[in-house]
ModelCIF file with pLDDT and N, C-alpha, C, O atoms, coordinates in Angstrom:
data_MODEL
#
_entry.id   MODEL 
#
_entity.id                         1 
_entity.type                       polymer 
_entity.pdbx_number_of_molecules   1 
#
_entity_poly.entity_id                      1 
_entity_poly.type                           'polypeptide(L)' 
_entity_poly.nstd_linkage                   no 
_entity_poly.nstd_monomer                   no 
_entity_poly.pdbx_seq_one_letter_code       
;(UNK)(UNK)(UNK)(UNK)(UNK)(UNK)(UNK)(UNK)(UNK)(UNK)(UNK)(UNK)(UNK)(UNK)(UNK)(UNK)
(UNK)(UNK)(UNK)(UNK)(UNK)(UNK)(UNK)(UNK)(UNK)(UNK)(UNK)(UNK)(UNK)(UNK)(UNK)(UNK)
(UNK)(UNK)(UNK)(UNK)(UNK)(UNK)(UNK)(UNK)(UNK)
;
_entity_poly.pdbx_seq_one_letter_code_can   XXXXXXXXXXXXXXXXXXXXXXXXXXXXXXXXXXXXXXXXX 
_entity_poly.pdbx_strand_id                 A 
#
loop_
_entity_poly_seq.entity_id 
_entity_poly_seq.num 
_entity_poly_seq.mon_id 
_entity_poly_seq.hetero 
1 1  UNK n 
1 2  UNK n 
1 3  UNK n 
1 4  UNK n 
1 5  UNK n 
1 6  UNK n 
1 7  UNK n 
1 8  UNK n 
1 9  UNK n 
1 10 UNK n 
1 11 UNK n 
1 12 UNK n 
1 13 UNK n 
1 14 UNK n 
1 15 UNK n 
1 16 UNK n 
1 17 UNK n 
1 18 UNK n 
1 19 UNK n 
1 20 UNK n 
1 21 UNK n 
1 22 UNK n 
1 23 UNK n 
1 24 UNK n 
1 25 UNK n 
1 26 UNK n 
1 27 UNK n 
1 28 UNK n 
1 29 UNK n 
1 30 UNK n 
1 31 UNK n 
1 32 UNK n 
1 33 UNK n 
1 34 UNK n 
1 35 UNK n 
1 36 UNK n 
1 37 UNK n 
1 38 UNK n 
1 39 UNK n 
1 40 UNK n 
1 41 UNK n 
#
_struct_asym.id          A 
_struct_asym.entity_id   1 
#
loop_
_ma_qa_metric.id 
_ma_qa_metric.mode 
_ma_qa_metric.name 
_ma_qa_metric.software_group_id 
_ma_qa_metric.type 
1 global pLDDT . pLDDT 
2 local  pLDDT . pLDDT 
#
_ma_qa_metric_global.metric_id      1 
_ma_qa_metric_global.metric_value   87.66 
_ma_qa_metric_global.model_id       1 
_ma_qa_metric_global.ordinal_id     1 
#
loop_
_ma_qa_metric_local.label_asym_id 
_ma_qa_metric_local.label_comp_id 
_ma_qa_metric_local.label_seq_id 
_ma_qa_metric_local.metric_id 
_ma_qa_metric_local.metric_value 
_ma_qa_metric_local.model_id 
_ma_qa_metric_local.ordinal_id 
A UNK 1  2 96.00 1 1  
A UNK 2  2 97.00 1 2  
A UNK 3  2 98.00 1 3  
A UNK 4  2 98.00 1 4  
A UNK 5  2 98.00 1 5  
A UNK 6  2 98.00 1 6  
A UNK 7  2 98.00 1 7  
A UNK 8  2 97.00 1 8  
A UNK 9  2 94.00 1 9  
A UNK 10 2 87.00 1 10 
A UNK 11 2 82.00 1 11 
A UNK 12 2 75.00 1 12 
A UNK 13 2 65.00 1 13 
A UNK 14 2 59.00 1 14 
A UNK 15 2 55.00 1 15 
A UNK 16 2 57.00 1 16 
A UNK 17 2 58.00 1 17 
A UNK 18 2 69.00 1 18 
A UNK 19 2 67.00 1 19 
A UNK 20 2 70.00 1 20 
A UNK 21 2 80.00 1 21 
A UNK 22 2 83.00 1 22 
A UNK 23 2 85.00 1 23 
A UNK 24 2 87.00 1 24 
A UNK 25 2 90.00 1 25 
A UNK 26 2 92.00 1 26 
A UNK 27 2 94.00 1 27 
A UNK 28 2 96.00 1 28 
A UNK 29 2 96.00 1 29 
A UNK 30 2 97.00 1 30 
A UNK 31 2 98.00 1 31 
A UNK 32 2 98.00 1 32 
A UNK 33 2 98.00 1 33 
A UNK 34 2 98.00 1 34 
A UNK 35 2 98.00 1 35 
A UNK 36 2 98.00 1 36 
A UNK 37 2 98.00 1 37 
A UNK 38 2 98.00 1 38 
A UNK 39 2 98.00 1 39 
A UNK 40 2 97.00 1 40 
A UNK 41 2 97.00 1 41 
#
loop_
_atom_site.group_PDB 
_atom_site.id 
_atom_site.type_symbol 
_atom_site.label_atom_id 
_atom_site.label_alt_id 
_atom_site.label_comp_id 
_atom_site.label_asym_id 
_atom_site.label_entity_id 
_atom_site.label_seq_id 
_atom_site.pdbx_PDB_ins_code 
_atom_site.Cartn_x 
_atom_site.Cartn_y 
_atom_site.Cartn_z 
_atom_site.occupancy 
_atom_site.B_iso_or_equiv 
_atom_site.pdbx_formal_charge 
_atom_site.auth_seq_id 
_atom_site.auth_comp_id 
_atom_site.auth_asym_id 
_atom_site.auth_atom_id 
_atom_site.pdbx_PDB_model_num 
ATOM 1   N N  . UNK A 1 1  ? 120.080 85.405 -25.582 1.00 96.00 ? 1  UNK A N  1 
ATOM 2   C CA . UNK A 1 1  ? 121.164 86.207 -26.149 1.00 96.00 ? 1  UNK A CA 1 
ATOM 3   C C  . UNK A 1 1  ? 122.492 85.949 -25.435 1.00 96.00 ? 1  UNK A C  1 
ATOM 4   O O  . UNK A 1 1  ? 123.157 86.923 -25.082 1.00 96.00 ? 1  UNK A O  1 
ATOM 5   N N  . UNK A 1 2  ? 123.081 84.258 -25.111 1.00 97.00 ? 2  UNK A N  1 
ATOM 6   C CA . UNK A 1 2  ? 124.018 84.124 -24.441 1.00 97.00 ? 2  UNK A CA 1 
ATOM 7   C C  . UNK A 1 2  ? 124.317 84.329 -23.037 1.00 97.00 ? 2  UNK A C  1 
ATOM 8   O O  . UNK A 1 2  ? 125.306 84.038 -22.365 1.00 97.00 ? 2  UNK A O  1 
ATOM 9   N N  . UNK A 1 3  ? 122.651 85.199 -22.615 1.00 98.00 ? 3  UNK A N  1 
ATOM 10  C CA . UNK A 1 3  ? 123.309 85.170 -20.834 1.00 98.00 ? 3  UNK A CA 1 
ATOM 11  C C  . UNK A 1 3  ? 121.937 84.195 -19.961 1.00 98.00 ? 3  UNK A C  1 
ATOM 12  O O  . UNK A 1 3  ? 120.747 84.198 -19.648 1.00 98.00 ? 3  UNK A O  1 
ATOM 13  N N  . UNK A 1 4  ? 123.077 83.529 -19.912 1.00 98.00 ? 4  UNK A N  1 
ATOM 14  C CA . UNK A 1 4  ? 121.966 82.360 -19.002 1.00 98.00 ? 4  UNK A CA 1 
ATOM 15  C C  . UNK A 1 4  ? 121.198 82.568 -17.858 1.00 98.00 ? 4  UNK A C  1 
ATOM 16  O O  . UNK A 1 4  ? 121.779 82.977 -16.853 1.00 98.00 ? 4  UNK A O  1 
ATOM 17  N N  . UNK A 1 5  ? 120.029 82.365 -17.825 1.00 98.00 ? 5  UNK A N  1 
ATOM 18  C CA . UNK A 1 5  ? 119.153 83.061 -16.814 1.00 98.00 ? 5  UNK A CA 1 
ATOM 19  C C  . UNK A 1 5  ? 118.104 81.980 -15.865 1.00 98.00 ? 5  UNK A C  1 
ATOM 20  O O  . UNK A 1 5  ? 117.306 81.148 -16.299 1.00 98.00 ? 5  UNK A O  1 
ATOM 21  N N  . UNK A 1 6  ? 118.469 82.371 -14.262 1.00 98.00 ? 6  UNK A N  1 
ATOM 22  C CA . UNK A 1 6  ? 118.312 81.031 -13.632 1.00 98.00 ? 6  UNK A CA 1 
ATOM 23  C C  . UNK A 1 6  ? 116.966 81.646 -12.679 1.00 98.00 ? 6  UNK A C  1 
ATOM 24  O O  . UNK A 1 6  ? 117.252 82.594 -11.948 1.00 98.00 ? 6  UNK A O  1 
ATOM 25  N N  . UNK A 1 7  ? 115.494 81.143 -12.653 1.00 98.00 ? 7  UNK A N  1 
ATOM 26  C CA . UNK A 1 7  ? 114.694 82.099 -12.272 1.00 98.00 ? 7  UNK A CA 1 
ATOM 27  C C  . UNK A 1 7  ? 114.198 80.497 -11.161 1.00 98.00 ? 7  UNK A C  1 
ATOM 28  O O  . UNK A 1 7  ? 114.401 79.283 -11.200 1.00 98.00 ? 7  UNK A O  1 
ATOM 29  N N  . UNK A 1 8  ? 113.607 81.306 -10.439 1.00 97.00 ? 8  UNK A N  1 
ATOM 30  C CA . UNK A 1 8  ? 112.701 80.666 -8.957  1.00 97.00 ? 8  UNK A CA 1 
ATOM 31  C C  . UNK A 1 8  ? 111.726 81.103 -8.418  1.00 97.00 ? 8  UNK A C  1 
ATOM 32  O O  . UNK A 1 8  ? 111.497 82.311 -8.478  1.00 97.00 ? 8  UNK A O  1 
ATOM 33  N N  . UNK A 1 9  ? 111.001 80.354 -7.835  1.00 94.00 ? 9  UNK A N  1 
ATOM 34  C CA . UNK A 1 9  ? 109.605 80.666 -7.049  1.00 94.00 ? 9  UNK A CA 1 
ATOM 35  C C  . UNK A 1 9  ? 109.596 81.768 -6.374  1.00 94.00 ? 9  UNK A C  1 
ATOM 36  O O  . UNK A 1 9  ? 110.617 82.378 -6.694  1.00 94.00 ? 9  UNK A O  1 
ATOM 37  N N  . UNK A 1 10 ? 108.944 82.415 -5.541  1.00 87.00 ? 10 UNK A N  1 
ATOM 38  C CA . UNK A 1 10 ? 108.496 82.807 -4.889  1.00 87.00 ? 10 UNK A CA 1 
ATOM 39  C C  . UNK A 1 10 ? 106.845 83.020 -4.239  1.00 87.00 ? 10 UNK A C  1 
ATOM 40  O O  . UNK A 1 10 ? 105.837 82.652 -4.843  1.00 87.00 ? 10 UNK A O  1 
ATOM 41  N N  . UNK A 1 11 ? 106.845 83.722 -2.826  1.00 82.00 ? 11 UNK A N  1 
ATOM 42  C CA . UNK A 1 11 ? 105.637 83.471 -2.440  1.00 82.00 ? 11 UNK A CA 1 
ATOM 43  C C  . UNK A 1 11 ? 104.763 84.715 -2.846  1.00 82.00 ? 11 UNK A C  1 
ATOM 44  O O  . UNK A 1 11 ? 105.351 85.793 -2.935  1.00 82.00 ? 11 UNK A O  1 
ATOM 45  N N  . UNK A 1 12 ? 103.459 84.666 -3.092  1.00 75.00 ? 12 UNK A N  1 
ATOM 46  C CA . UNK A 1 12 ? 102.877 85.688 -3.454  1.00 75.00 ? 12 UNK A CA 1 
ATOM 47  C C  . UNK A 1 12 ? 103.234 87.419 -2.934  1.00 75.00 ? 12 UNK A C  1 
ATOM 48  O O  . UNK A 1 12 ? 103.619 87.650 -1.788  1.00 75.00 ? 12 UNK A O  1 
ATOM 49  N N  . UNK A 1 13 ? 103.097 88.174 -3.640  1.00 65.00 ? 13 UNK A N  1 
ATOM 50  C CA . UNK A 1 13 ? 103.385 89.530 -3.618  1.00 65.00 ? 13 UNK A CA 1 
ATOM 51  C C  . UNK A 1 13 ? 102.576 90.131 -1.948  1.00 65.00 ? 13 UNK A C  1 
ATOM 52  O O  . UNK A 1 13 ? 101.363 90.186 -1.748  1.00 65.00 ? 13 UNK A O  1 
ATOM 53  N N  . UNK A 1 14 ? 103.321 90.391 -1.273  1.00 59.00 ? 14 UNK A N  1 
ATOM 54  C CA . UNK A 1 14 ? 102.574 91.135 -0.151  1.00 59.00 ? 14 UNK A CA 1 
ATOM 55  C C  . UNK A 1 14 ? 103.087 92.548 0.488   1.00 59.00 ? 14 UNK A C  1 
ATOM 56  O O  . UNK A 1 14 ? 104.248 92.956 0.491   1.00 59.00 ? 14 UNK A O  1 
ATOM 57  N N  . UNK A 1 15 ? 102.161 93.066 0.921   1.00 55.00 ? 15 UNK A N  1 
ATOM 58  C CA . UNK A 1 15 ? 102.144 94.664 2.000   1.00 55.00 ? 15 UNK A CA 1 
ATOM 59  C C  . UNK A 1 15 ? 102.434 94.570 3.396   1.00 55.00 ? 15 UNK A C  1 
ATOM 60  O O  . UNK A 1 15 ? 102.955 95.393 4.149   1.00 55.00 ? 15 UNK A O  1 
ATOM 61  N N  . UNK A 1 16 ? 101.909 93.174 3.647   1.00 57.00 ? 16 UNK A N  1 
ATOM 62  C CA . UNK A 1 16 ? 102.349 93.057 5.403   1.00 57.00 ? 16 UNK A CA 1 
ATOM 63  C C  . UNK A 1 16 ? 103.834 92.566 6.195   1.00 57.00 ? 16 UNK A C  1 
ATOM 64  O O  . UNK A 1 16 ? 104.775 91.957 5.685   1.00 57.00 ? 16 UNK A O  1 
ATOM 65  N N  . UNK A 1 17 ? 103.767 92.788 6.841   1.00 58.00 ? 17 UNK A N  1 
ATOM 66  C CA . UNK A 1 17 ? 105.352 92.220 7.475   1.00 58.00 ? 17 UNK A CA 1 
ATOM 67  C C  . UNK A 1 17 ? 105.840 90.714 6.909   1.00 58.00 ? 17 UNK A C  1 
ATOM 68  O O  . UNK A 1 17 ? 106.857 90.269 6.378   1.00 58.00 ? 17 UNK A O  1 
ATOM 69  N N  . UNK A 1 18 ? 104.749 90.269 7.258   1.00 69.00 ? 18 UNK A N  1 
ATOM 70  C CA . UNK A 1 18 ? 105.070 88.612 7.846   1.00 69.00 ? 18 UNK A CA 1 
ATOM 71  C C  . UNK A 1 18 ? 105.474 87.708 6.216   1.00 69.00 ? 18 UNK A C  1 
ATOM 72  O O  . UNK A 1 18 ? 106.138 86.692 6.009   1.00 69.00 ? 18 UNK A O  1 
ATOM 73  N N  . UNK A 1 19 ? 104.447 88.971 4.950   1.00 67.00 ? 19 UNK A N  1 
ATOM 74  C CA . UNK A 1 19 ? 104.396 88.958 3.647   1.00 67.00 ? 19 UNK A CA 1 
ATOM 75  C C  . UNK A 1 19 ? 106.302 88.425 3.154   1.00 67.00 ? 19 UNK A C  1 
ATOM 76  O O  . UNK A 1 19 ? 106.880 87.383 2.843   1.00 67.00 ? 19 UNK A O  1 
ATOM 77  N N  . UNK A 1 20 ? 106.650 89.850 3.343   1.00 70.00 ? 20 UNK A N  1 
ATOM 78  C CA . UNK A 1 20 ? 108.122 90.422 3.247   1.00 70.00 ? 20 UNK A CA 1 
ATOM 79  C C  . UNK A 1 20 ? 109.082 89.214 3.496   1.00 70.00 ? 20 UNK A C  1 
ATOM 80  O O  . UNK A 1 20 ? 109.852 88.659 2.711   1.00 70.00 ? 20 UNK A O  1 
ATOM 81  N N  . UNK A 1 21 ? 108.785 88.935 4.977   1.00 80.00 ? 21 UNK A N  1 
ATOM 82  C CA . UNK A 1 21 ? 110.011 87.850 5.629   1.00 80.00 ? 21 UNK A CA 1 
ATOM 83  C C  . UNK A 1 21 ? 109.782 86.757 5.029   1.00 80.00 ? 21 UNK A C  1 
ATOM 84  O O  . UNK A 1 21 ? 110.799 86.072 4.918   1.00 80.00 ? 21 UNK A O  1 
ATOM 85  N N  . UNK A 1 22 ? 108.527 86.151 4.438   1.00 83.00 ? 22 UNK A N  1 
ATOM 86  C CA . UNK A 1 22 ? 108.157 84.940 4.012   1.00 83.00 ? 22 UNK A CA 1 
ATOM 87  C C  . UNK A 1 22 ? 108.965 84.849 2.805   1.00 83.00 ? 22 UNK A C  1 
ATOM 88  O O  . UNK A 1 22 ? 109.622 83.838 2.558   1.00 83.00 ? 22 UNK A O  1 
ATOM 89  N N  . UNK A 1 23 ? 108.935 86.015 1.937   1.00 85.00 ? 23 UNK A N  1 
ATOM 90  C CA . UNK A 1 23 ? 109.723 86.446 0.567   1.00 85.00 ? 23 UNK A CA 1 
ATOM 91  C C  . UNK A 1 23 ? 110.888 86.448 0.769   1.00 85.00 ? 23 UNK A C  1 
ATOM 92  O O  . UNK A 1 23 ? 111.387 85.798 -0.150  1.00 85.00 ? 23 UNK A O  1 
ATOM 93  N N  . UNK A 1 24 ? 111.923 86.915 1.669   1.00 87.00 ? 24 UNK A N  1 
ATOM 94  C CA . UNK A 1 24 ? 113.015 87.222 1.931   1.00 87.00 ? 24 UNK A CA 1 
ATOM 95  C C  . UNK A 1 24 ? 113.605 85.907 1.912   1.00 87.00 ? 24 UNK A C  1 
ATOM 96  O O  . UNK A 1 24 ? 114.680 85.594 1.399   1.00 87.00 ? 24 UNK A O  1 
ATOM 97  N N  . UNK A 1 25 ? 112.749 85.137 2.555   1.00 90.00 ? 25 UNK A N  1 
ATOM 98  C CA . UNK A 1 25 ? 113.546 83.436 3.453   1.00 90.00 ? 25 UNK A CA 1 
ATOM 99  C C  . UNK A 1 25 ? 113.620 82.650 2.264   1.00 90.00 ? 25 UNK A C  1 
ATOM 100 O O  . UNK A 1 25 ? 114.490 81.788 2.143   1.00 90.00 ? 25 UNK A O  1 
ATOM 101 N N  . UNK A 1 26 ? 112.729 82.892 1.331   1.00 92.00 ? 26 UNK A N  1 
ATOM 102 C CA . UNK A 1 26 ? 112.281 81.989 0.193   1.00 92.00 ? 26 UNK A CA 1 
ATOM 103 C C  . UNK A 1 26 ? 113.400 82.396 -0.808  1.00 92.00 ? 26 UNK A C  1 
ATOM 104 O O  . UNK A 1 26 ? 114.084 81.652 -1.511  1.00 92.00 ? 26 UNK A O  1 
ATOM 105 N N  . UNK A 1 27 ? 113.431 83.960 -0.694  1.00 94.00 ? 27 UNK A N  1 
ATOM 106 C CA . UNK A 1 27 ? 114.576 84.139 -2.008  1.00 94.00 ? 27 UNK A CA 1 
ATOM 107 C C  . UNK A 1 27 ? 115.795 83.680 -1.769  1.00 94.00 ? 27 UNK A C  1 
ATOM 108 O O  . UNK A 1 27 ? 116.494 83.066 -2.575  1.00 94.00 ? 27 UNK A O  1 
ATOM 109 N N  . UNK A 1 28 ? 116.154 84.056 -0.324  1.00 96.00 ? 28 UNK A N  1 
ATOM 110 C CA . UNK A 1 28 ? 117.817 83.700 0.014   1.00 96.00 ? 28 UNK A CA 1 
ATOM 111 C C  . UNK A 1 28 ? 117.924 81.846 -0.022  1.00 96.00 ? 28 UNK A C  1 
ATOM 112 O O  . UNK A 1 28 ? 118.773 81.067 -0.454  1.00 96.00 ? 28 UNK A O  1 
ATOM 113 N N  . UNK A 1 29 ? 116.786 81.701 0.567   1.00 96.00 ? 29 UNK A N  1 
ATOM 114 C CA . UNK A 1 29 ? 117.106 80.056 0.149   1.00 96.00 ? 29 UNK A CA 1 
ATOM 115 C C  . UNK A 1 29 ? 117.385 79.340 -1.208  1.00 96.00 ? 29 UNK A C  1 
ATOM 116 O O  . UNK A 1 29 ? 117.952 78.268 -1.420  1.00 96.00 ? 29 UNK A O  1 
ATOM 117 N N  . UNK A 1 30 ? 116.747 80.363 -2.183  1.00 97.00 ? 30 UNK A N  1 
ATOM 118 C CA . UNK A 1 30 ? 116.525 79.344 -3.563  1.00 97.00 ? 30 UNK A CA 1 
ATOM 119 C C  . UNK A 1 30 ? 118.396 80.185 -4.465  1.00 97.00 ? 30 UNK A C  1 
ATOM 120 O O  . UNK A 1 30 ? 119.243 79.614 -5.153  1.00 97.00 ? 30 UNK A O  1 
ATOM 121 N N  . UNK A 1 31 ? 118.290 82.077 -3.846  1.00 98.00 ? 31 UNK A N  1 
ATOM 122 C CA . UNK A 1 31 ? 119.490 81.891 -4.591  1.00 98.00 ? 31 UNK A CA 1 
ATOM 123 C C  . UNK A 1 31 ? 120.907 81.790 -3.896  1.00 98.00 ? 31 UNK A C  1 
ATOM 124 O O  . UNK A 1 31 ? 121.965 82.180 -4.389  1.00 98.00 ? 31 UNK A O  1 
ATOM 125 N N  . UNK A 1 32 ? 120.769 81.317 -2.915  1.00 98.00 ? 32 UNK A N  1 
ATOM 126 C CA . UNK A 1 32 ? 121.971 80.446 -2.163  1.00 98.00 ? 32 UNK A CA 1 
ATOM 127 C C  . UNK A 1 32 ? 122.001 79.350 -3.325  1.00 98.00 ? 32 UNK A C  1 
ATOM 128 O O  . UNK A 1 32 ? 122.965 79.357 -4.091  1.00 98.00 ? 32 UNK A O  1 
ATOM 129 N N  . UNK A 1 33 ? 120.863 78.300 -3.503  1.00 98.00 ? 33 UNK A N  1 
ATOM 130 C CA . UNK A 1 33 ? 121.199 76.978 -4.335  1.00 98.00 ? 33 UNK A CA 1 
ATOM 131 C C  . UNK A 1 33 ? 121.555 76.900 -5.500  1.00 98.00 ? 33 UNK A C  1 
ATOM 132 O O  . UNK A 1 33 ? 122.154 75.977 -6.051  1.00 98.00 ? 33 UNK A O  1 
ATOM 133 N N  . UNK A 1 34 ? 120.858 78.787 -6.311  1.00 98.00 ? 34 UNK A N  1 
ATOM 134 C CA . UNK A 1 34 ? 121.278 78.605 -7.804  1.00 98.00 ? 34 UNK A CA 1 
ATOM 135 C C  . UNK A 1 34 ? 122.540 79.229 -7.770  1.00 98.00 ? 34 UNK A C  1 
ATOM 136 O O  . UNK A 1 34 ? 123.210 79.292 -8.801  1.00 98.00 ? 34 UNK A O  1 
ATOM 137 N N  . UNK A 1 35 ? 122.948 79.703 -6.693  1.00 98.00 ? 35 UNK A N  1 
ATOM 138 C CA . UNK A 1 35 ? 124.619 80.184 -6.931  1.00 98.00 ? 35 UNK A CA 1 
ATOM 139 C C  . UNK A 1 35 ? 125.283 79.298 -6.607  1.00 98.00 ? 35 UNK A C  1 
ATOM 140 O O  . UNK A 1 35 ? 126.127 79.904 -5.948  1.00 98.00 ? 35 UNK A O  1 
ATOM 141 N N  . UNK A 1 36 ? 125.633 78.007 -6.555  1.00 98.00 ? 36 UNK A N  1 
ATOM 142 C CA . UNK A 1 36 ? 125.785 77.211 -6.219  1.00 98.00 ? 36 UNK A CA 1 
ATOM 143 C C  . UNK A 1 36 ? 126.092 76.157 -7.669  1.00 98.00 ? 36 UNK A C  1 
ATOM 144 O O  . UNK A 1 36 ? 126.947 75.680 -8.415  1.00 98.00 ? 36 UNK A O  1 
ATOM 145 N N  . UNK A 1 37 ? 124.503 76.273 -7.318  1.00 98.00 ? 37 UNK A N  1 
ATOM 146 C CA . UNK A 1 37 ? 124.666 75.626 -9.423  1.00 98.00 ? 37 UNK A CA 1 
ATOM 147 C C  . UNK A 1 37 ? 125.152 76.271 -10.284 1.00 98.00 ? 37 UNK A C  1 
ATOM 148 O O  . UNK A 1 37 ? 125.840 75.695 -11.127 1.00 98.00 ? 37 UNK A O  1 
ATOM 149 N N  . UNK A 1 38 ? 124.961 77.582 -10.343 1.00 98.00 ? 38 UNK A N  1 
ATOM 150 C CA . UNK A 1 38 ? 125.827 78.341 -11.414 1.00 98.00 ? 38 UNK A CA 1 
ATOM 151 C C  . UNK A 1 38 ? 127.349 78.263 -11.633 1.00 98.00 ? 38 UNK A C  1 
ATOM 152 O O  . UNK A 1 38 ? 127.901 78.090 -12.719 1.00 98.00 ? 38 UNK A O  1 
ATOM 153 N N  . UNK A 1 39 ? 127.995 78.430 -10.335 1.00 98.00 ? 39 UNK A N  1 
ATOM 154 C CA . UNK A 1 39 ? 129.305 78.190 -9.687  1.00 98.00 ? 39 UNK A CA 1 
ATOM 155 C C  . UNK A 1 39 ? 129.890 76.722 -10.663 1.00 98.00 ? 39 UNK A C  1 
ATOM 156 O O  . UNK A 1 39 ? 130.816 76.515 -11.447 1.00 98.00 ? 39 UNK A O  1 
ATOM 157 N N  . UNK A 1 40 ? 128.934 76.043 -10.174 1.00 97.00 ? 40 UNK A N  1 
ATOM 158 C CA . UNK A 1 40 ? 129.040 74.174 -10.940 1.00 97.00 ? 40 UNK A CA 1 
ATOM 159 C C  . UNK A 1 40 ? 129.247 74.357 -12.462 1.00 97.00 ? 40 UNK A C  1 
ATOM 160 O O  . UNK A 1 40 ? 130.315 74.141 -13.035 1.00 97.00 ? 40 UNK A O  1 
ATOM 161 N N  . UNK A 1 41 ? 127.932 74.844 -13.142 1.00 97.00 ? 41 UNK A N  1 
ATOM 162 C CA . UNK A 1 41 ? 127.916 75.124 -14.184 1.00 97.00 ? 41 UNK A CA 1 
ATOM 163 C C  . UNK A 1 41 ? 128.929 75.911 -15.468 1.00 97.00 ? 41 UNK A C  1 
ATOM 164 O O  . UNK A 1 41 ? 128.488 76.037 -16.611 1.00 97.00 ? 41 UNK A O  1 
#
């Protein structure tokens, strides 16, 4: 419906700490790159 939508991995769903940070590192890494590309785009 015109709004372009830029989706990425992540690591499985978790409860434990180590879960969380693994998720955190993964998201900021991938949408650092798609803001980036979007920016381009």
């Amino acid at each position: 419906e015109d709004i372009a939508v830029y989706r990425h991995s992540l690591p499985p769903e978790s409860n434990a700490g180590l879960g969380f940070v693994r998720e955190y590192l993964a998201a900021l890494w991938h949408e650092t790159r798609l803001a980036w590309r979007v920016r381009r785009e």
